[in-house]
N, C-alpha and C. Protein backbone atom coordinates (compact mmCIF):
# COMPACT_ATOMS: atom_id res chain seq x y z
N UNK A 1 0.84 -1.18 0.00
CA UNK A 1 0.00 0.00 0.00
C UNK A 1 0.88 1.24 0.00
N UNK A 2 0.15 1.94 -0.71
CA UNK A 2 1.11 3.22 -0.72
C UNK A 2 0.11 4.76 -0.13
N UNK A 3 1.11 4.84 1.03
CA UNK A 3 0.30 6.51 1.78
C UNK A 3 1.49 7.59 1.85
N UNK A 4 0.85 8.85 1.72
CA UNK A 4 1.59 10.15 1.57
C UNK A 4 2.16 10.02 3.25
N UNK A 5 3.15 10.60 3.51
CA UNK A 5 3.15 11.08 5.29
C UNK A 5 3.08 12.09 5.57
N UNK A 6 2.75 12.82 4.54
CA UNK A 6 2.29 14.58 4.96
C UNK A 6 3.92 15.02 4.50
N UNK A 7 4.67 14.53 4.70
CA UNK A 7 5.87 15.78 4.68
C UNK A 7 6.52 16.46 3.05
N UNK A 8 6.31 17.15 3.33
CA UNK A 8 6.72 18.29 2.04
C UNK A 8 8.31 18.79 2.08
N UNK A 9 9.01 17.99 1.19
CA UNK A 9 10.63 18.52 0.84
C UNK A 9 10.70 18.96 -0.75
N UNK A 10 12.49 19.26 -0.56
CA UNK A 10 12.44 19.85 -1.95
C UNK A 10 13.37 18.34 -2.49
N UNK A 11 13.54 18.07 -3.18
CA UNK A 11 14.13 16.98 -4.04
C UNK A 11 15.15 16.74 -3.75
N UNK A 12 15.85 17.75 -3.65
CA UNK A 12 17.59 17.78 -3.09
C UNK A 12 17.54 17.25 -1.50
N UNK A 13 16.60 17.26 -0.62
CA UNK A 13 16.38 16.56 0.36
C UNK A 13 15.79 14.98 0.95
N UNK A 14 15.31 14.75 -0.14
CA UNK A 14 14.82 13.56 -0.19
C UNK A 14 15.92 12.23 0.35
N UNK A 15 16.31 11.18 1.33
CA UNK A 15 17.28 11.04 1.72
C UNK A 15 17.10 9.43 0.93
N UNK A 16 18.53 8.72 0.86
CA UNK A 16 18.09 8.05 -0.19
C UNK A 16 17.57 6.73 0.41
N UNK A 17 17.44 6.20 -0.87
CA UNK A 17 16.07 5.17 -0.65
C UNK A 17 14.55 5.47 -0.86
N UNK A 18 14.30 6.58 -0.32
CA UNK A 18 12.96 7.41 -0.07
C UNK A 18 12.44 7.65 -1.32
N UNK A 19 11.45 7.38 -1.59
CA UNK A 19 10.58 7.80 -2.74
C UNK A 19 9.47 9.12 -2.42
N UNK A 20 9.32 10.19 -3.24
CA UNK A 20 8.91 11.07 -3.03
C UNK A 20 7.75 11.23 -4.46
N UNK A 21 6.65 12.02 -4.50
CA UNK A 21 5.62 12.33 -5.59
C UNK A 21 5.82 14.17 -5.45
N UNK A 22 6.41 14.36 -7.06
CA UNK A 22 6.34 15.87 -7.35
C UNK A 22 5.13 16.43 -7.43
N UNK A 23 5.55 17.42 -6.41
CA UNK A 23 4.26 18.45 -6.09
C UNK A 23 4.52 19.86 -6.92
N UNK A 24 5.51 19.87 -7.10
CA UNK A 24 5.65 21.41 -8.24
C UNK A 24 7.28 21.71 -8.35
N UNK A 25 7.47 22.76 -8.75
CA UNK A 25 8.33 23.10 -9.43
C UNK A 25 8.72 24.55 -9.06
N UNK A 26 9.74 25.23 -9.00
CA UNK A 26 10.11 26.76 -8.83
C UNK A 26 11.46 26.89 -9.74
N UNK A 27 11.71 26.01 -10.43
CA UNK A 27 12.89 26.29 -11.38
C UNK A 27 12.15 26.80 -13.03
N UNK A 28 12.98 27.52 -13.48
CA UNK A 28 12.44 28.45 -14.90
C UNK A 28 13.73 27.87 -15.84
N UNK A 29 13.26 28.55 -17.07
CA UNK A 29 13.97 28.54 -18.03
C UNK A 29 14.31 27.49 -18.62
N UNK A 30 15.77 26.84 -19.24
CA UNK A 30 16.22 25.89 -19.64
C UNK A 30 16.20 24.57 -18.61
N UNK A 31 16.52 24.79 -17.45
CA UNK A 31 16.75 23.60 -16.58
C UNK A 31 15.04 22.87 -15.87
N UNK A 32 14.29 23.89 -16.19
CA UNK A 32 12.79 23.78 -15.90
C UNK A 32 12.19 22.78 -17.03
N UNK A 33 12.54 22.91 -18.47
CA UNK A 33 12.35 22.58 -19.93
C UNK A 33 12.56 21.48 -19.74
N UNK A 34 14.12 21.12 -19.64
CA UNK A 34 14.62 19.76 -19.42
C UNK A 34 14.30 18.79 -18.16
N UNK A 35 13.92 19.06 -17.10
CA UNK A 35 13.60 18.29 -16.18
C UNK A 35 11.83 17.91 -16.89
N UNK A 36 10.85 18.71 -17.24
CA UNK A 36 9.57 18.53 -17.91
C UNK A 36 10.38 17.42 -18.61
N UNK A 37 11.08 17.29 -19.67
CA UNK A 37 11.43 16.68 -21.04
C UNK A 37 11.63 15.65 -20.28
N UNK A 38 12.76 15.31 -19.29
CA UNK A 38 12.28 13.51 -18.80
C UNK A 38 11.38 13.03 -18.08
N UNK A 39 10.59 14.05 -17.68
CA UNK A 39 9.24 13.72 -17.07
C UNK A 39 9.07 13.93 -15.66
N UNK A 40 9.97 15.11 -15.14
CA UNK A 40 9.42 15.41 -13.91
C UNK A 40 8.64 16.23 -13.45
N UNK A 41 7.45 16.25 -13.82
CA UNK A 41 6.66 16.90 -13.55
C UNK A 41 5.49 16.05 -12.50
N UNK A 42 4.47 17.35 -11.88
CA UNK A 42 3.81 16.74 -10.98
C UNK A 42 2.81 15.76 -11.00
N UNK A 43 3.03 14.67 -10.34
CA UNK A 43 2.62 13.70 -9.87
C UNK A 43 3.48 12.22 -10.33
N UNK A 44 4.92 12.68 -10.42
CA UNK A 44 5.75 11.73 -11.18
C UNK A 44 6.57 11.41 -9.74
N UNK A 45 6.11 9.39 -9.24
CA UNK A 45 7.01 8.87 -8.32
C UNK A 45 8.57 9.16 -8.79
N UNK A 46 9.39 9.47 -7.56
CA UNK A 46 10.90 9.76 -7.84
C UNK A 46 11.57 9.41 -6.68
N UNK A 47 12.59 8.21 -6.48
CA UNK A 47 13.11 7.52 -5.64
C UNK A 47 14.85 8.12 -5.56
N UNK A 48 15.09 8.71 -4.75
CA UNK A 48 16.59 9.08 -4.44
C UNK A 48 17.56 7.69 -4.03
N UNK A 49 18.53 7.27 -5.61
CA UNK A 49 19.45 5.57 -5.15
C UNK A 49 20.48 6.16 -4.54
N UNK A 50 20.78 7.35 -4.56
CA UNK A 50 22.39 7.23 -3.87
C UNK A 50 23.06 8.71 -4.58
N UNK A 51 23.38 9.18 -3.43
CA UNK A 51 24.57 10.24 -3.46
C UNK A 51 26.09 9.72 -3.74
N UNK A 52 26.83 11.38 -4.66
CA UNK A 52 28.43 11.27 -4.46
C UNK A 52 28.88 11.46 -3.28
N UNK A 53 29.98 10.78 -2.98
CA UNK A 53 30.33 10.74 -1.76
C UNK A 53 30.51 12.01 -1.54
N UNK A 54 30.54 13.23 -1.87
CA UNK A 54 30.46 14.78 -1.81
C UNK A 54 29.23 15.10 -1.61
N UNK A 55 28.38 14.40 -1.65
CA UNK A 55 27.05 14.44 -1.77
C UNK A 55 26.24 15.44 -2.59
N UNK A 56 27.05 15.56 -3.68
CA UNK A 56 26.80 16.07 -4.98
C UNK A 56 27.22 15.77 -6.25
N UNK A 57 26.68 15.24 -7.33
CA UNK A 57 25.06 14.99 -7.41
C UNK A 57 24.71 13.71 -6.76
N UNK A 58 23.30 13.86 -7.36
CA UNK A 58 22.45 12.54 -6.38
C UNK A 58 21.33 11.96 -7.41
N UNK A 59 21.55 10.74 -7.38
CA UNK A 59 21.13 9.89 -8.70
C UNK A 59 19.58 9.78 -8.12
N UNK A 60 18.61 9.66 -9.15
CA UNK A 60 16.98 9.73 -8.66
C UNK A 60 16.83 8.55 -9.99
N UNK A 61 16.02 7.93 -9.27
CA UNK A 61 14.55 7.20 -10.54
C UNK A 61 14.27 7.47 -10.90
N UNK A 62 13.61 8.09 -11.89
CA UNK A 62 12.55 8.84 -12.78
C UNK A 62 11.96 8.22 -13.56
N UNK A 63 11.03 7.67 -14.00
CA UNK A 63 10.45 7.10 -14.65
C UNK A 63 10.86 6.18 -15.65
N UNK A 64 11.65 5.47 -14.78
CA UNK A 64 12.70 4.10 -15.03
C UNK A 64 14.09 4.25 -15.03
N UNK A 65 14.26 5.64 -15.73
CA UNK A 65 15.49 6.00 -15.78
C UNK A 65 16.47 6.68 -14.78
N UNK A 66 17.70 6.18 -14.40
CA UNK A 66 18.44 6.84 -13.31
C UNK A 66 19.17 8.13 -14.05
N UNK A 67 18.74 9.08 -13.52
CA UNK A 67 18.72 10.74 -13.57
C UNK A 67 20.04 11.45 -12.38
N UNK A 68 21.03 11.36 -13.01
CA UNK A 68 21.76 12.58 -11.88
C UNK A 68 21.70 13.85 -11.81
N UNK A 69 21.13 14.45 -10.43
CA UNK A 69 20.85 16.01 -10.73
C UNK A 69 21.71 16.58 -9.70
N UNK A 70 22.33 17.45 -9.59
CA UNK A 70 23.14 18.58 -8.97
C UNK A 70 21.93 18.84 -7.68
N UNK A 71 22.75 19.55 -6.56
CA UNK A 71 21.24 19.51 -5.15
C UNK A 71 20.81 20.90 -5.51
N UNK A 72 21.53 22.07 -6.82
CA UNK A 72 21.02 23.14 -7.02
C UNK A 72 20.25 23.33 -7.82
N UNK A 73 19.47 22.01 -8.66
CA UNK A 73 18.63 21.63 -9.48
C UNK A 73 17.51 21.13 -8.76
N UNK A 74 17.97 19.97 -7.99
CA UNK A 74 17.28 19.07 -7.26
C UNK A 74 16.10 20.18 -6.61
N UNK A 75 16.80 20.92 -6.12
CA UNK A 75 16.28 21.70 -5.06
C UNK A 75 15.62 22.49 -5.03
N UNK A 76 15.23 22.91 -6.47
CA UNK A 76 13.91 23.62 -7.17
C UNK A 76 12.58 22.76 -7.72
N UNK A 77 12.37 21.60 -6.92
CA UNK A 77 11.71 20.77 -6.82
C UNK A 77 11.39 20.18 -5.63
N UNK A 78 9.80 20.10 -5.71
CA UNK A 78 9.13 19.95 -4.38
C UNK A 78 8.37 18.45 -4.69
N UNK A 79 8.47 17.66 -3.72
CA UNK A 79 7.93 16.41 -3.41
C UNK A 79 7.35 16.12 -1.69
N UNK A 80 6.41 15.17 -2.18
CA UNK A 80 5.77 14.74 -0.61
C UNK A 80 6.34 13.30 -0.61
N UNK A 81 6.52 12.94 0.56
CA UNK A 81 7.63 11.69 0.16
C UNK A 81 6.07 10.54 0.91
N UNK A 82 6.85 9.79 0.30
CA UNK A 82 5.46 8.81 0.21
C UNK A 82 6.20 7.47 1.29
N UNK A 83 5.40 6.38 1.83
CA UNK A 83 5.39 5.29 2.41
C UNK A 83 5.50 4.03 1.42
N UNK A 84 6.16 3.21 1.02
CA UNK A 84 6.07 2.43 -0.03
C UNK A 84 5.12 1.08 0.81
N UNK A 85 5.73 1.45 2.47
CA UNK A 85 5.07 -0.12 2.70
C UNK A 85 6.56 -1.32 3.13
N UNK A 86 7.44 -0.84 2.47
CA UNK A 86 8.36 -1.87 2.86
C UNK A 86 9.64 -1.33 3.07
């Protein structure tokens, strides 16, 4: 079963493992374009696999595909992180 837990982060926070559902967006322009173009837009599950050991960037799921985004990208993106259940 899958339930919301109420909590509202930005993407770049999401800690990994955690799967989160995009709630919106505050990034413009080109980097706004391209995140739409692989499909992050709202209501798209997005699972954080693992940070650089700098902890920049940080690889996400996206709709099958593993996505590395910078946390100054990440972070113009808002998600409610969800309960998978397991």
């Amino acid at each position: 079963m899958i339930a919301m837990n109420g909590k509202t982060v930005s993407l770049s926070r999401l800690p990994v493992g955690a799967t989160g559902v995009v709630r919106g967006s505050s990034l413009t322009g080109a980097m706004r374009r391209r995140l739409r173009d692989i499909g992050l837009i709202e209501g798209t599950r997005v699972q954080c696999l693992q940070c650089a050991p700098s902890g920049d960037p940080a690889a996400y799921l996206i709709r099958g595909a593993v996505i590395a985004l910078r946390l100054k990208d990440a972070g113009g993106v808002t998600v409610s992180m969800i309960d998978t259940g397991g």
